[in-house]
PDB file of N, CA and C in Angstrom:
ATOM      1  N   UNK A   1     -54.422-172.494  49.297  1.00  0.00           N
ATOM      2  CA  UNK A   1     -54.734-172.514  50.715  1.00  0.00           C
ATOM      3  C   UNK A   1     -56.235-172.268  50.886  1.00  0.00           C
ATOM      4  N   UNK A   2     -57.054-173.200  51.822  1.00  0.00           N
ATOM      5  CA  UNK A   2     -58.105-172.860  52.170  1.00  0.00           C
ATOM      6  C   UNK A   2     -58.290-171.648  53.015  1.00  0.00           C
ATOM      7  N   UNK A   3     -59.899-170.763  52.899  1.00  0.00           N
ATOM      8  CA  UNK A   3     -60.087-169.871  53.481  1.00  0.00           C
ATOM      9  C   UNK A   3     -61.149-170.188  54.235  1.00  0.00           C
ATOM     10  N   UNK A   4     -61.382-169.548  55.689  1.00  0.00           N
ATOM     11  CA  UNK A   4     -61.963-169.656  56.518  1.00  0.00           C
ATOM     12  C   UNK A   4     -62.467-168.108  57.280  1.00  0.00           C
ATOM     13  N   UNK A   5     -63.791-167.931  57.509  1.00  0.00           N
ATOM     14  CA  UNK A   5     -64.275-167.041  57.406  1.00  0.00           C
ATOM     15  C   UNK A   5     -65.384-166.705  59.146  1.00  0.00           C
ATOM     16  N   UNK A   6     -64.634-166.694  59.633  1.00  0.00           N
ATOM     17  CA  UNK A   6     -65.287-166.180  61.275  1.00  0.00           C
ATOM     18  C   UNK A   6     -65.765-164.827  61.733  1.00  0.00           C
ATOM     19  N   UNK A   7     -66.992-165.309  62.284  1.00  0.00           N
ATOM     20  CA  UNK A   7     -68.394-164.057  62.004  1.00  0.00           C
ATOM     21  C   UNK A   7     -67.986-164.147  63.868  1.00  0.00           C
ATOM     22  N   UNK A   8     -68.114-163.041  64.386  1.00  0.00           N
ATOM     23  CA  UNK A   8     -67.869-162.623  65.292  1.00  0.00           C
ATOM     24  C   UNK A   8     -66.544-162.515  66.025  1.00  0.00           C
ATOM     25  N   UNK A   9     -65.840-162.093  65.349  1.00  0.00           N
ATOM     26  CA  UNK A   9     -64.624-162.325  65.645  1.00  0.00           C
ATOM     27  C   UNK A   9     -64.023-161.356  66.597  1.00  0.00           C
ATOM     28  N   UNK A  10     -64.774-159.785  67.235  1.00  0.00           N
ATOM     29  CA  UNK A  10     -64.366-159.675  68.569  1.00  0.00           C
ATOM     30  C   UNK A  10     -65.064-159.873  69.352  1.00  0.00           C
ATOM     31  N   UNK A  11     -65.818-161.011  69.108  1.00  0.00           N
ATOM     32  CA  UNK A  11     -66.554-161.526  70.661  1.00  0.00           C
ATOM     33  C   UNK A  11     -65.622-162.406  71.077  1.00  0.00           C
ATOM     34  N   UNK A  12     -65.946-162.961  72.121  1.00  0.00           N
ATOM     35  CA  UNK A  12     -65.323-163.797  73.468  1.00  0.00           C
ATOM     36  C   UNK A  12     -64.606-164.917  72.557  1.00  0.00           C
ATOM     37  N   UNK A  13     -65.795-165.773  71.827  1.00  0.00           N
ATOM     38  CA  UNK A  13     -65.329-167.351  70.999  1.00  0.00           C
ATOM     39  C   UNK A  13     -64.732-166.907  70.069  1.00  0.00           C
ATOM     40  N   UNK A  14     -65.172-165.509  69.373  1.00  0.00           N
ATOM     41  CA  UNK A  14     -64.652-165.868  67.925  1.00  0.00           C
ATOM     42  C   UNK A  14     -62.890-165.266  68.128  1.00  0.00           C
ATOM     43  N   UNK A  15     -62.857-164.210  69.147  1.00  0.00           N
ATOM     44  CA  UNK A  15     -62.011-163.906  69.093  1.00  0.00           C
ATOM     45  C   UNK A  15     -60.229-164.446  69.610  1.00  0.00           C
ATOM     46  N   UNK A  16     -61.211-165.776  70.125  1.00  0.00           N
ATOM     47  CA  UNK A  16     -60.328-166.687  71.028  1.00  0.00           C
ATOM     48  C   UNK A  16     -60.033-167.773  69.544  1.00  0.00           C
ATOM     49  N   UNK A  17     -61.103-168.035  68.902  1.00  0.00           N
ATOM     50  CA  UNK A  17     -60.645-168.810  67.516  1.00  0.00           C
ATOM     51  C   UNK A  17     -59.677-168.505  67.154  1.00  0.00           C
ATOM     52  N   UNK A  18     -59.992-167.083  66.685  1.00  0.00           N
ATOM     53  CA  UNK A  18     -58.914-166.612  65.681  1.00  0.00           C
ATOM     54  C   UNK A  18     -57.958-166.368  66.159  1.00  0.00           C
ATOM     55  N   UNK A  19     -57.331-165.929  67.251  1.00  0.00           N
ATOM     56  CA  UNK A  19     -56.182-166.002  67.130  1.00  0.00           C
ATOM     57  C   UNK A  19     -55.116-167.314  67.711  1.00  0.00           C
ATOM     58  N   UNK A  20     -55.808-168.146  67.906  1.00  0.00           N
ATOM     59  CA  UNK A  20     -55.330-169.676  67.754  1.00  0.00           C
ATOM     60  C   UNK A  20     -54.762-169.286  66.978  1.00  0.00           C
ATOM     61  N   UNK A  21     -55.265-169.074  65.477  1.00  0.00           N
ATOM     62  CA  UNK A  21     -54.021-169.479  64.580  1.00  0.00           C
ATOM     63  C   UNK A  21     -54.457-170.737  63.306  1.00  0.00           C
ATOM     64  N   UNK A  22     -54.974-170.676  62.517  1.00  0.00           N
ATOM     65  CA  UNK A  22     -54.730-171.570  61.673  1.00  0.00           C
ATOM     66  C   UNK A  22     -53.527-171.770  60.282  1.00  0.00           C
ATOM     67  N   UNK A  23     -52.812-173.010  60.405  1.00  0.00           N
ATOM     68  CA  UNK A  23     -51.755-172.895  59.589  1.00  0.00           C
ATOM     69  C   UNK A  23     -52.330-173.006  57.870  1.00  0.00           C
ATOM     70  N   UNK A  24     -53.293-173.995  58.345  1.00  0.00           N
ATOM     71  CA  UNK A  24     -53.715-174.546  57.183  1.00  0.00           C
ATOM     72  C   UNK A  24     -54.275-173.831  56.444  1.00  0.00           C
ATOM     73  N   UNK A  25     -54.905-173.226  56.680  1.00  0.00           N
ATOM     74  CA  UNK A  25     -56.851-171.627  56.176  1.00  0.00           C
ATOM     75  C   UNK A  25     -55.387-170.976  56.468  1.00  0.00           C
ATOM     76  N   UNK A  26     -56.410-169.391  55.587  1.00  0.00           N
ATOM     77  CA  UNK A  26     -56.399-168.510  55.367  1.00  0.00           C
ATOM     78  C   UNK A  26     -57.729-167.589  55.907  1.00  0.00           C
ATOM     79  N   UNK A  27     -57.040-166.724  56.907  1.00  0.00           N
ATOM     80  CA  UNK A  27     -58.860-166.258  58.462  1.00  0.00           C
ATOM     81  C   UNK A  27     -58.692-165.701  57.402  1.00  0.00           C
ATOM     82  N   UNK A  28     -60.134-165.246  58.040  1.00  0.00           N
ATOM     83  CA  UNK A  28     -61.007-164.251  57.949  1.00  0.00           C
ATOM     84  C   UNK A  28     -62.137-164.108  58.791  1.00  0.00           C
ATOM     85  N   UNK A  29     -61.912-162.102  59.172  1.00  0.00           N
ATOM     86  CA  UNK A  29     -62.882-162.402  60.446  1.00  0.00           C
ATOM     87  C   UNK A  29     -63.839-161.439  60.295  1.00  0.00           C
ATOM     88  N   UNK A  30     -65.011-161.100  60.757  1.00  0.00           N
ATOM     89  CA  UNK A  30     -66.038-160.546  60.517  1.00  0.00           C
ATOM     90  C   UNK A  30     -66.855-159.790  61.538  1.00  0.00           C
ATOM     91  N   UNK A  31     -67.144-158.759  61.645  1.00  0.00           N
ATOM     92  CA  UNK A  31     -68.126-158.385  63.003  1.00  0.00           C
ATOM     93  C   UNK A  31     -68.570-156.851  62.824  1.00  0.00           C
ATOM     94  N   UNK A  32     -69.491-156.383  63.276  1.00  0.00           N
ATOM     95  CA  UNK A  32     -69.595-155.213  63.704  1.00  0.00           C
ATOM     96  C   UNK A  32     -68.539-154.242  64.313  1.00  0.00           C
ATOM     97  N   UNK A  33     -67.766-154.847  65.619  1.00  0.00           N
ATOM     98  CA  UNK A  33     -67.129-153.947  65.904  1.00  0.00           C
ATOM     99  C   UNK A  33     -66.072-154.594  65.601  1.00  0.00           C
ATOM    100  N   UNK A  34     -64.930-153.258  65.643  1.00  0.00           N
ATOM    101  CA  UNK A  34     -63.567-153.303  65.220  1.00  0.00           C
ATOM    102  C   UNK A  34     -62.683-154.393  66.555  1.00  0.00           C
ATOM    103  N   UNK A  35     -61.996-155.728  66.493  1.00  0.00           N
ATOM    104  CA  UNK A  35     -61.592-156.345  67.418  1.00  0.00           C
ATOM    105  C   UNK A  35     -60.201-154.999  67.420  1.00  0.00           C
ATOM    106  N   UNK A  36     -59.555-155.180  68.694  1.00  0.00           N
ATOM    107  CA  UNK A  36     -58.079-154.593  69.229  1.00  0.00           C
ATOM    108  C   UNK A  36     -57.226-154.782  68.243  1.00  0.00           C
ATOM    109  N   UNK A  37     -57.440-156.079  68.472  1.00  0.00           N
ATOM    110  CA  UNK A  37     -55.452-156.605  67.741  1.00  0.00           C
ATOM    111  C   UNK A  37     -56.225-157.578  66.266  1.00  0.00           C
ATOM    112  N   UNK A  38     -55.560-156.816  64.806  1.00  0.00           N
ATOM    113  CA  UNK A  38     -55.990-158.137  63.885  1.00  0.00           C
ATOM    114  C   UNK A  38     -54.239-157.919  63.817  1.00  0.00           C
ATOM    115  N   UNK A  39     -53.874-159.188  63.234  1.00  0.00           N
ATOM    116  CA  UNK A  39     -52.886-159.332  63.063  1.00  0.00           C
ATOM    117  C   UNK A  39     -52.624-160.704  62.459  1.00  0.00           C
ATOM    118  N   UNK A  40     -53.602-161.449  62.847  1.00  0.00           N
ATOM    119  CA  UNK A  40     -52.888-162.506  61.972  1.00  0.00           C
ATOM    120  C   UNK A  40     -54.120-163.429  60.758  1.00  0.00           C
ATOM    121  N   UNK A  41     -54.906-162.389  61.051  1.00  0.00           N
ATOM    122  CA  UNK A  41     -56.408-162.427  60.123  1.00  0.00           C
ATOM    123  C   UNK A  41     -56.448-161.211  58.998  1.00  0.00           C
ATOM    124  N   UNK A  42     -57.243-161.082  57.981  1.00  0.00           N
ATOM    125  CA  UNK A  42     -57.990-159.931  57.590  1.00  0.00           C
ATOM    126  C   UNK A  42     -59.187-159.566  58.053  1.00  0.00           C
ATOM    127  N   UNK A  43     -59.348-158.319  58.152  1.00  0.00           N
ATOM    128  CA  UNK A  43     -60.459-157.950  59.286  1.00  0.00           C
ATOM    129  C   UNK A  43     -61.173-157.589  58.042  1.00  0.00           C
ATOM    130  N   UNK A  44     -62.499-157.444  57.818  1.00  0.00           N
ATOM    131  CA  UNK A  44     -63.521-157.010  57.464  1.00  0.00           C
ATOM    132  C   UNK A  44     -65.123-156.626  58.767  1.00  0.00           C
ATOM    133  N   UNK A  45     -65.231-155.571  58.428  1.00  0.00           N
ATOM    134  CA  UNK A  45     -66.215-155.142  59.084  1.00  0.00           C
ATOM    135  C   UNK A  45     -67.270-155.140  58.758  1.00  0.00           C
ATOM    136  N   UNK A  46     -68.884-155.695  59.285  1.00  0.00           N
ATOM    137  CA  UNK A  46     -70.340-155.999  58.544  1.00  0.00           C
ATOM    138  C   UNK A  46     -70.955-156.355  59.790  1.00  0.00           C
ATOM    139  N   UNK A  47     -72.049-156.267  59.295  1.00  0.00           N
ATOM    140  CA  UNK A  47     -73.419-156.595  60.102  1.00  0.00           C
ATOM    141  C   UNK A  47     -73.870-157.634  59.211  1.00  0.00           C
ATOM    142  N   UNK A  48     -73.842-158.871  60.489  1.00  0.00           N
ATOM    143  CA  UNK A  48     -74.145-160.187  59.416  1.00  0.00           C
ATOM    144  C   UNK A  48     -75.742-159.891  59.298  1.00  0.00           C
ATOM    145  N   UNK A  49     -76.506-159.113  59.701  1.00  0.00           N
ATOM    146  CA  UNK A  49     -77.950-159.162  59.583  1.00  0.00           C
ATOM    147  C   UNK A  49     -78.426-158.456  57.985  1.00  0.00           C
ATOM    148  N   UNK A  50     -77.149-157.960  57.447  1.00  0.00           N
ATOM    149  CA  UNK A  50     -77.492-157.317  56.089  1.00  0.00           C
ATOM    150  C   UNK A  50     -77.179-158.368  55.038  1.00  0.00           C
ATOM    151  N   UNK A  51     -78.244-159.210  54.753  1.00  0.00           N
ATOM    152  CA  UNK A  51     -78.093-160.229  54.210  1.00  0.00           C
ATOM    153  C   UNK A  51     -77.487-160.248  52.704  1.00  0.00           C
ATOM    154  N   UNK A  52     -77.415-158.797  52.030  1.00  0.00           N
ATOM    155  CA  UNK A  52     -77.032-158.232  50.360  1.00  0.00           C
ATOM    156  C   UNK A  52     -74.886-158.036  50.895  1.00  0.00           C
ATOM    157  N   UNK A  53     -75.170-157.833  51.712  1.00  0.00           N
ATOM    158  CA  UNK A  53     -73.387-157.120  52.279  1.00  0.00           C
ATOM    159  C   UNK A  53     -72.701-158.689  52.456  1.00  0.00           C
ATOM    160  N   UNK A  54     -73.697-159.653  53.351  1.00  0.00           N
ATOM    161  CA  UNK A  54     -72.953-161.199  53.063  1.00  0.00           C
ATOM    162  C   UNK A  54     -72.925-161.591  52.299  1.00  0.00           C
ATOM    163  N   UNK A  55     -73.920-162.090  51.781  1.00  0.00           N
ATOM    164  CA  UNK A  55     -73.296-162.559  50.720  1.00  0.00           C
ATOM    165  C   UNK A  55     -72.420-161.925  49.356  1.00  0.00           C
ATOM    166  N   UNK A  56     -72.317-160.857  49.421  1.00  0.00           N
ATOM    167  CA  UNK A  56     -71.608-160.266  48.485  1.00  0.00           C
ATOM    168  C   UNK A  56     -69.831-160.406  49.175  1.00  0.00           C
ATOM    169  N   UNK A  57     -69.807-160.490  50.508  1.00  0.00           N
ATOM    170  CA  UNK A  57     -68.422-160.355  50.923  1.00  0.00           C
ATOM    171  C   UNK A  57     -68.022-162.274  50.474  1.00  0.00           C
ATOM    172  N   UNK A  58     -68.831-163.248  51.070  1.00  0.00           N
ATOM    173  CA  UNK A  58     -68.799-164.575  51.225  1.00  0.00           C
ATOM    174  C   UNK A  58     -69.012-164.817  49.437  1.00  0.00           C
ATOM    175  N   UNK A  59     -69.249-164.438  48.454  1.00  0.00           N
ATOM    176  CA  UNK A  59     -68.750-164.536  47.355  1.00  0.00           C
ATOM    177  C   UNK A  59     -67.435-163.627  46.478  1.00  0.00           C
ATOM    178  N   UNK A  60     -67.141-162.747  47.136  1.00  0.00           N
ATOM    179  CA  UNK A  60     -65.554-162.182  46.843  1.00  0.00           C
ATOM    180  C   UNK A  60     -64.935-162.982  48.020  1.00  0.00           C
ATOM    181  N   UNK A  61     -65.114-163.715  48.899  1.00  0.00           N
ATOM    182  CA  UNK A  61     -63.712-164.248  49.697  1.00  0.00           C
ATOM    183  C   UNK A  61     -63.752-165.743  49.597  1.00  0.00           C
ATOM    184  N   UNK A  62     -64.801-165.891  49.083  1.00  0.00           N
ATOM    185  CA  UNK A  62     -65.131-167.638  48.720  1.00  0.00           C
ATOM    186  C   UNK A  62     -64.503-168.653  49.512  1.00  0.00           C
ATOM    187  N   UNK A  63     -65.068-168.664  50.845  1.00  0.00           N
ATOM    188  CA  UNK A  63     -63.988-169.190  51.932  1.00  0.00           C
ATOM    189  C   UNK A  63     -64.820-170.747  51.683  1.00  0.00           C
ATOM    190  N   UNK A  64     -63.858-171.533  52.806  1.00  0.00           N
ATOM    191  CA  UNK A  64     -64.177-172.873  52.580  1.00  0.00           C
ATOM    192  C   UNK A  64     -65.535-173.141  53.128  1.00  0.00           C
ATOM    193  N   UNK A  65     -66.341-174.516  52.546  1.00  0.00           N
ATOM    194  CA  UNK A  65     -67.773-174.639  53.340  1.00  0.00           C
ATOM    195  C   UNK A  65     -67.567-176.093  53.966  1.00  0.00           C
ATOM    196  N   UNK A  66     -67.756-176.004  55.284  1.00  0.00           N
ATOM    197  CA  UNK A  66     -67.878-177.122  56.082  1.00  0.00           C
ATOM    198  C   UNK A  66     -68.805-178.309  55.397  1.00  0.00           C
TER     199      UNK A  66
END
């Protein structure tokens, strides 16, 4: 299964992405703050501005590249 990897995921868009729902991927969601409800994602928490913490997460989750 492909993985898919969404950086803001309790903001407004990302959080409306994710829980669409993908059948196909495997989420993954990303942000500073903690969203309410994960449930049908894995949550990981980061500051995408720490550029050593991304890429270290985006090479242990090796999600898909557009």
């Amino acid at each position: 299964m492909e993985k898919i990897l969404i950086t803001g995921c309790a903001g407004l868009l990302g959080s409306k992405i994710i829980k669409k729902g993908f059948k196909e991927f495997e989420c993954f969601g990303v942000d500073v703050v903690t969203p309410k409800n994960v449930s049908n994602y894995e949550f990981h928490p980061i500051d995408i501005t720490d550029k050593d913490k991304v890429i270290e997460l985006i090479e242990k989750l090796n999600p898909y590249a557009f």
